[in-house]
Protein backbone atom coordinates (compact mmCIF):
# COMPACT_ATOMS: atom_id res chain seq x y z
CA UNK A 1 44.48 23.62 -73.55
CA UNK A 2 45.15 27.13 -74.91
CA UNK A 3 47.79 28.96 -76.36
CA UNK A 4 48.08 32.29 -75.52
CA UNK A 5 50.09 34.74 -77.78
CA UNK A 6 50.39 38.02 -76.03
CA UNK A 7 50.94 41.02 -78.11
CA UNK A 8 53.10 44.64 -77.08
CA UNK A 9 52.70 47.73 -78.64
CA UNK A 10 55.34 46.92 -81.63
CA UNK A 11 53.92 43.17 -81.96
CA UNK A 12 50.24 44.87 -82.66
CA UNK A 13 52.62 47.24 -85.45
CA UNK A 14 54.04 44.42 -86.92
CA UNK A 15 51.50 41.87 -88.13
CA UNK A 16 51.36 40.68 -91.37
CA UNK A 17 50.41 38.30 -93.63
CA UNK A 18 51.92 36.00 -96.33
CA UNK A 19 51.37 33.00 -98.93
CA UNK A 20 53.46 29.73 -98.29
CA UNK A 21 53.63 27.48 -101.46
CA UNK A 22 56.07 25.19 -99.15
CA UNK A 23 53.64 25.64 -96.07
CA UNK A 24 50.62 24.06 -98.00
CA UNK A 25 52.61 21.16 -99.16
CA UNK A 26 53.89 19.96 -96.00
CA UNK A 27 50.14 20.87 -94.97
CA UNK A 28 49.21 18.68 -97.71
CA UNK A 29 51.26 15.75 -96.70
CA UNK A 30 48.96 15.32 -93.85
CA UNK A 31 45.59 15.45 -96.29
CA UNK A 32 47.15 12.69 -98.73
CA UNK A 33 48.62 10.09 -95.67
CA UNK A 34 44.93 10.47 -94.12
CA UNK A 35 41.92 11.82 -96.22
CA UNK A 36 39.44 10.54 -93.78
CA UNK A 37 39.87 13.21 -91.26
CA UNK A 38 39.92 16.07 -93.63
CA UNK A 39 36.62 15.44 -95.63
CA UNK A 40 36.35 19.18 -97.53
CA UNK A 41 39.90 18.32 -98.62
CA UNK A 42 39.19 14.61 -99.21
CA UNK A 43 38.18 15.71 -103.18
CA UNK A 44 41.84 16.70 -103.90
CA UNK A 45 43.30 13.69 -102.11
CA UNK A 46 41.30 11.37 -104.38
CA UNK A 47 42.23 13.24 -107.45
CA UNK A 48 45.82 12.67 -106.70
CA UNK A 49 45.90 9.41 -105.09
CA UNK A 50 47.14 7.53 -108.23
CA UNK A 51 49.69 10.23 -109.28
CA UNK A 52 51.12 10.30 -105.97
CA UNK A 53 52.11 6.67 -106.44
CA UNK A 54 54.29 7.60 -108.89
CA UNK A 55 56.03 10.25 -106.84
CA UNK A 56 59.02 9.51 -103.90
CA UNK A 57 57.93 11.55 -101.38
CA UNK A 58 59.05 8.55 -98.03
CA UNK A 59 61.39 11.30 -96.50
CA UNK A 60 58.97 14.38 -96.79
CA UNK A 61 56.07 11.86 -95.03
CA UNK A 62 58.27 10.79 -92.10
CA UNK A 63 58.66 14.78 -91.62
CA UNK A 64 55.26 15.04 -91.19
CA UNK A 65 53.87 12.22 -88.50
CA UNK A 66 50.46 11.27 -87.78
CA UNK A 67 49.11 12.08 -85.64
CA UNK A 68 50.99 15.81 -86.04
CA UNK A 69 52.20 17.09 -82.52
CA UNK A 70 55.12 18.67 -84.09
CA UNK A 71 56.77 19.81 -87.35
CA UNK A 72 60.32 20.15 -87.60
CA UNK A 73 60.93 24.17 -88.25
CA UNK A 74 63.48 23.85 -91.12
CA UNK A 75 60.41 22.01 -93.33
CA UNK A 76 58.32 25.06 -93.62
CA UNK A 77 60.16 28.24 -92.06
CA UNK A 78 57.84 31.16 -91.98
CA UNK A 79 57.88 32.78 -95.47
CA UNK A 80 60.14 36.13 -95.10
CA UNK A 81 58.11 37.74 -98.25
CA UNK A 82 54.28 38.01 -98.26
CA UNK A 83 53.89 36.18 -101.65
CA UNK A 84 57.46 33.85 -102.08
CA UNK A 85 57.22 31.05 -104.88
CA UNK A 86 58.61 27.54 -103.93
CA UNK A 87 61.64 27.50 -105.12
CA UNK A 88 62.76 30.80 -102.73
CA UNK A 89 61.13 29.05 -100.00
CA UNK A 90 63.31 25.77 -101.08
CA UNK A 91 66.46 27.83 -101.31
CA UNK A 92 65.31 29.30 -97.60
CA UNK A 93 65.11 25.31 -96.81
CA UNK A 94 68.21 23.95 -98.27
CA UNK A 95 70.07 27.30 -96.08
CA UNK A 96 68.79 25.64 -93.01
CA UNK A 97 71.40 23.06 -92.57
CA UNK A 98 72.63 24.43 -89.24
CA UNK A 99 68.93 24.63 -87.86
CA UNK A 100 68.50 20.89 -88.56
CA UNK A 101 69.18 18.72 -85.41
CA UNK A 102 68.69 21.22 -83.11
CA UNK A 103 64.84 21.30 -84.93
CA UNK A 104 65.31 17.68 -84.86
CA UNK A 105 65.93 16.94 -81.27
CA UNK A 106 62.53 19.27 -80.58
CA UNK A 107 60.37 16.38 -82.54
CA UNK A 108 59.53 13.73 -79.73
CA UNK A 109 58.84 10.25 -80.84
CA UNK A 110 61.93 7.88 -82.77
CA UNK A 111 63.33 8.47 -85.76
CA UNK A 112 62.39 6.40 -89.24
CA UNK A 113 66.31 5.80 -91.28
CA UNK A 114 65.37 8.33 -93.26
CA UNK A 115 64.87 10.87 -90.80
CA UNK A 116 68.12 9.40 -89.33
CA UNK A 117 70.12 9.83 -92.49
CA UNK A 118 68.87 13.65 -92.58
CA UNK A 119 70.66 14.25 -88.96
CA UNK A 120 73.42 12.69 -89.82
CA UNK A 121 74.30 14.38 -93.01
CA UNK A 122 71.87 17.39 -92.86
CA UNK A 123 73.10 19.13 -96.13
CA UNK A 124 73.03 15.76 -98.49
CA UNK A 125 69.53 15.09 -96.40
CA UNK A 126 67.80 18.60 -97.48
CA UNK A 127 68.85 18.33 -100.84
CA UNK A 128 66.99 14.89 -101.27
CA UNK A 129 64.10 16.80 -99.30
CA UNK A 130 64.01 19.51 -101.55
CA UNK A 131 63.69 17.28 -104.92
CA UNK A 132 60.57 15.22 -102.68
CA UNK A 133 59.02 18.50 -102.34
CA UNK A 134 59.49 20.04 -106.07
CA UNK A 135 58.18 16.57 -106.93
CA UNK A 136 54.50 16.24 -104.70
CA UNK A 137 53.92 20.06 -105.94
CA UNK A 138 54.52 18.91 -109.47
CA UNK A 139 52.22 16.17 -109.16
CA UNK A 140 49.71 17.09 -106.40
CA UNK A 141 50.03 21.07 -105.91
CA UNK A 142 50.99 23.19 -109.23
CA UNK A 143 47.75 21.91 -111.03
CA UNK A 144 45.54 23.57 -108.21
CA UNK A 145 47.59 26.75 -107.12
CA UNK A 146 46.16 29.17 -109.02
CA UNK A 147 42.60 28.54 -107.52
CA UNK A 148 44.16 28.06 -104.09
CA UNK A 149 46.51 31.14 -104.83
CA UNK A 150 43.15 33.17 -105.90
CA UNK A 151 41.19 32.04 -102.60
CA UNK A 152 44.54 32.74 -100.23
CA UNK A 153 44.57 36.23 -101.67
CA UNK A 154 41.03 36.53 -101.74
CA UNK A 155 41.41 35.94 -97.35
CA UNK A 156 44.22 38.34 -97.33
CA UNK A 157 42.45 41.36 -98.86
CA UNK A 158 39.12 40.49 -97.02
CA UNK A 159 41.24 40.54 -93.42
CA UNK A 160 42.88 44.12 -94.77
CA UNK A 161 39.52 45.73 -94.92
CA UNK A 162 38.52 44.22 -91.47
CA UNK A 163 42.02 45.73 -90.36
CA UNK A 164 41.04 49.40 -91.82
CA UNK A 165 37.71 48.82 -90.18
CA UNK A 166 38.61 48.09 -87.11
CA UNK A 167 41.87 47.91 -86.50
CA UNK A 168 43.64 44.49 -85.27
CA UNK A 169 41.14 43.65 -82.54
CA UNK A 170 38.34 43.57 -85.70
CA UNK A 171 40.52 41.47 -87.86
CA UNK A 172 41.47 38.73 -85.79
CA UNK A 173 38.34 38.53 -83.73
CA UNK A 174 36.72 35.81 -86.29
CA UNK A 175 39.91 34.20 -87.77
CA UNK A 176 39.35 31.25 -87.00
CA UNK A 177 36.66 29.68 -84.53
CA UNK A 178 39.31 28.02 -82.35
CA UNK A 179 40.97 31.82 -81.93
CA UNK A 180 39.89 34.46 -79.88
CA UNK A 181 40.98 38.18 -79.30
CA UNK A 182 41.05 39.70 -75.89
CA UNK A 183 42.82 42.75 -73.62
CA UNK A 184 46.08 42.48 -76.06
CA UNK A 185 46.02 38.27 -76.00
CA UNK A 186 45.39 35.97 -78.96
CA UNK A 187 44.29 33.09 -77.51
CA UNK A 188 44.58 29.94 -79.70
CA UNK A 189 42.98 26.22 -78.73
CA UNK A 190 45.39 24.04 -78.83
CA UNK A 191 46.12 20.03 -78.37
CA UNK A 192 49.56 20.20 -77.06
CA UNK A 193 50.44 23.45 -76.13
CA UNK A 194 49.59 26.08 -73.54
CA UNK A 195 50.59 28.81 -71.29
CA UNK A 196 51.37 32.42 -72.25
CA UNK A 197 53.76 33.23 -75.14
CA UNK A 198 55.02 36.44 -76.08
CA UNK A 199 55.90 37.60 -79.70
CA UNK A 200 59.14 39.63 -78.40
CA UNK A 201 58.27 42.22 -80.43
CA UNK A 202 58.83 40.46 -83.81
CA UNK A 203 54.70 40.50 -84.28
CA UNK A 204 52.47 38.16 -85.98
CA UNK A 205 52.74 36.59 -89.42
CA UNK A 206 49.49 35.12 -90.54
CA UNK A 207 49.49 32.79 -92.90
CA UNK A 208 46.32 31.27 -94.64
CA UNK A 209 46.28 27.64 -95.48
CA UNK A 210 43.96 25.80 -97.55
CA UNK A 211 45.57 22.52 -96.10
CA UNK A 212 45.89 23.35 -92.05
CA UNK A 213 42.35 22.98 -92.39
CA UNK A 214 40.72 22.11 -89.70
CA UNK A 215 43.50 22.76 -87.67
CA UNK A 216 45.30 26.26 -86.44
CA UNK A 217 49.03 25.48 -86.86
CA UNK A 218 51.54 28.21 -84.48
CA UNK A 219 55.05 29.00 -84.24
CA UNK A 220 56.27 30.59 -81.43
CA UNK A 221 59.73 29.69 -80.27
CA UNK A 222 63.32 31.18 -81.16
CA UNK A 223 64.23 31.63 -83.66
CA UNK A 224 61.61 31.82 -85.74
CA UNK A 225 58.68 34.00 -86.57
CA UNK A 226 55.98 33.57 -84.38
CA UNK A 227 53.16 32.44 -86.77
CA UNK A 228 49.84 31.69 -87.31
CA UNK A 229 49.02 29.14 -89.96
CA UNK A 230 44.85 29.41 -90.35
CA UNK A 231 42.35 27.88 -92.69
CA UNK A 232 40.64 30.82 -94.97
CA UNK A 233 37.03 31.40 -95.97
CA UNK A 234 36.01 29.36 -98.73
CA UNK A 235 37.48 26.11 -98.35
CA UNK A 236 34.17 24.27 -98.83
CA UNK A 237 33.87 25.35 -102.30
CA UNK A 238 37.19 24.91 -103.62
CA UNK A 239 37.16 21.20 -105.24
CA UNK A 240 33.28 21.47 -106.38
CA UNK A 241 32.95 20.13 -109.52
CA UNK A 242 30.90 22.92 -111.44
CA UNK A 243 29.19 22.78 -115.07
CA UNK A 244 30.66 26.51 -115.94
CA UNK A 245 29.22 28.14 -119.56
CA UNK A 246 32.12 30.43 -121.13
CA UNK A 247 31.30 33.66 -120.88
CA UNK A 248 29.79 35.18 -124.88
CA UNK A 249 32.44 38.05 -124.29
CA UNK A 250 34.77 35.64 -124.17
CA UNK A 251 33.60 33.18 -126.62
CA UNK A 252 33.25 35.90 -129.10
CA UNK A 253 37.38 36.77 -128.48
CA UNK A 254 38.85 32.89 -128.30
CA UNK A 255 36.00 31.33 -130.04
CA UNK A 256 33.07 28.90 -128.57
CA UNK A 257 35.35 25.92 -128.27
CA UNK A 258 38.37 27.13 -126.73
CA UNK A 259 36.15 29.23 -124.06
CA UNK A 260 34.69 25.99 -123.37
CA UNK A 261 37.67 24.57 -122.53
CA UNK A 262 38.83 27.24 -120.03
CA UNK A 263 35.33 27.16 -118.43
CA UNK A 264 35.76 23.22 -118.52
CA UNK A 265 39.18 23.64 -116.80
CA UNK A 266 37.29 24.64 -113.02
CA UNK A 267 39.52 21.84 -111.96
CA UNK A 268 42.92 20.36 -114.00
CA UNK A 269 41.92 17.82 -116.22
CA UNK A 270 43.54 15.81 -119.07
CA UNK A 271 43.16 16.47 -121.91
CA UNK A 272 41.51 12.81 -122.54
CA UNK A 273 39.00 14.27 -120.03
CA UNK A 274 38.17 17.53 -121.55
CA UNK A 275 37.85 16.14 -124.80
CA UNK A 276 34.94 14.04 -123.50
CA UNK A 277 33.25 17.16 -121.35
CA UNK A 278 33.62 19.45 -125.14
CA UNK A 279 32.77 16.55 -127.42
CA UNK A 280 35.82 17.05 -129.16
CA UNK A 281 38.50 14.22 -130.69
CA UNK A 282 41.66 14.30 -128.41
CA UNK A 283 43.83 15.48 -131.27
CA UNK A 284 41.49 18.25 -131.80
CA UNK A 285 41.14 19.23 -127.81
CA UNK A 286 45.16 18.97 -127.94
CA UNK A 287 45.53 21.36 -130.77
CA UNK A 288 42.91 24.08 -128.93
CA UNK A 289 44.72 23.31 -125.39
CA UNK A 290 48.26 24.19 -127.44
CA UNK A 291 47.10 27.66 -128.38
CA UNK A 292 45.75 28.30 -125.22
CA UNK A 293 49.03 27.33 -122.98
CA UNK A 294 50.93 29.27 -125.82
CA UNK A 295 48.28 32.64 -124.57
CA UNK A 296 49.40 32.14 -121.33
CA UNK A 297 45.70 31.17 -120.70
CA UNK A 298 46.49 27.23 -119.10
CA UNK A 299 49.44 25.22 -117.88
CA UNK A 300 50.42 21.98 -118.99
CA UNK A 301 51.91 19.73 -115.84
CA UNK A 302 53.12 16.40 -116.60
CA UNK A 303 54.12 14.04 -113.88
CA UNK A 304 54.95 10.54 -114.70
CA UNK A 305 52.40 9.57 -117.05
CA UNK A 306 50.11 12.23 -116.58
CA UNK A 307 49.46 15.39 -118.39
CA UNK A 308 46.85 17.62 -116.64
CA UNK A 309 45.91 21.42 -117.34
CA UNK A 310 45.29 23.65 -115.94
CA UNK A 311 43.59 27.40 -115.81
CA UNK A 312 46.29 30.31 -114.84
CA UNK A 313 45.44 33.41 -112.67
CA UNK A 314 45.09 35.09 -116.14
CA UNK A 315 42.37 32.88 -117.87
CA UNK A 316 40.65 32.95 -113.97
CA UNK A 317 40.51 36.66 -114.41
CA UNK A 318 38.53 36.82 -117.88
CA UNK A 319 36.09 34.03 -117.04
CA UNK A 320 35.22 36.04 -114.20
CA UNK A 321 34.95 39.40 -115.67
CA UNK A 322 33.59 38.25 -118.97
CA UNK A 323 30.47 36.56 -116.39
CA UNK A 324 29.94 39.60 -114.66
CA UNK A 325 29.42 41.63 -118.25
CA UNK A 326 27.15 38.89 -119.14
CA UNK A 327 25.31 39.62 -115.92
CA UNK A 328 25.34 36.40 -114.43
């Protein structure tokens, strides 16, 4: 089956893009309840397989059935800023309370209680949502955003080139190998849907998703967005594990050891862990990892009994420059 989104004159003028931190987590749902079928995302899902058992996340999994015909619209509205953090993208969620059966009744398939107890009291029923979201990105999403921020940006700027290129018909002509551009149509494959749909005039918000992968997710009814949820170049790469050498720029600023750490920190690790990788006691790994979260250089996450850090966009920024000075 295909989808076909067809595009006017002020649909073509008003495409754009934005970053969903909610998006990827309800992507993410899917990932963790079935790593099997996504195996370049099967990495992450074993890294947070045992802190997910510590987690309550029973109503935000019903949301999000398997096999995935359908998302309720009120889970992951179309982000109405190109780079929203969760918690405006909660507060979006939480506002949604008059959206929620009528999204409801659009999900085929019977209810679980706890979808139940969501329609029958939708305002009690986001709240609880809301605190199983904040608590799977705590535990399964914060550690890895700023590499999955970096790559969704990455897609974003490399798709704004192809626009200035060649305007809209070069941009979306290889977004994804299930879409294709033609005579004003975006036509998407699709396992449920088909027919024509038009964008009345509201255009096209793309959205790249590290999680949708290797699906192309759409919205395209009232009264949403019409939106294109697609997975971005890169994905393979994104969970390597990587033996990284700190930059001697670098090195030379924070000192040997604590470079080594931020190279070591290519994925979020404990600090148990990174004390191994540096040869280091924990105390002493602890003590480094301190200064660096007080630079603003790593993130400390703690989620039940685990304590994992994490690189910011920041320290991401000097590894790679202080590389390319080195010439590597």
């Amino acid at each position: 089956m295909t989808l076909d989104l067809v595009f006017t004159a002020p649909d073509l003028a008003n495409i754009r893009f934005a970053i969903s931190p909610l998006g990827e987590v309800v992507a993410a749902v899917r990932v963790a309840k079935d790593p099997a079928a996504h195996p370049l995302l099967r990495p992450w899902a074993e890294q947070v397989r045992r802190r997910l058992r510590d987690v309550e996340w029973g109503l935000l999994s019903d949301l999000v059935p398997m096999p995935t015909i359908t998302i309720a619209g009120f889970t992951c509205t179309p982000p109405s800023t190109s780079m929203p953090d969760l918690e405006l993208e909660l507060a979006t969620m939480r506002g949604a309370a008059g959206r929620v059966r009528a999204d409801l009744d659009e999900v085929p398939g019977p209810r679980t209680k706890r979808v139940q107890a969501l329609y029958d009291d939708p305002e009690k029923g986001l709240e609880r949502l809301a605190g199983e979201v904040t608590d799977f990105w705590r535990a399964a999403m914060a550690p890895y955003w700023p590499r999955i921020r970096a790559l969704l940006e990455g897609e974003i700027l490399y798709r704004a080139r192809l626009l200035a290129e060649g305007g809209a018909q070069r941009m979306l002509a290889d977004l994804d190998e299930a879409v294709t551009w033609h005579d004003g149509t975006l036509s998407i494959r699709h396992r449920y849907v088909s027919g024509p749909r038009p964008l009345r005039g509201l255009g096209l918000l793309l959205v790249p998703s590290v999680f949708v992968w290797p699906r192309v997710f759409s919205v395209t009814l009232p009264p949403y967005q019409p939106t294109v949820r697609y997975a971005p170049r890169g994905i393979a790469t994104l969970w390597e594990r990587r033996e990284v050498a700190p930059p001697e720029a670098l090195a030379a600023v924070l000192g040997r050891t604590r470079a080594r750490l931020l190279a070591e920190l290519d994925q979020p690790a404990s600090t148990r862990e990174l004390a191994r990788r540096a040869g280091l006691s924990e105390p002493g790994a602890n003590q480094h990892l301190t200064a660096l979260r007080r630079a603003g250089l790593c993130t400390a996450h703690r989620t039940g009994r685990y304590v994992l850090y994490a690189r910011t966009a920041t320290a991401e920024a000097l590894l790679a420059d202080g590389h390319l000075e080195d010439g590597s």
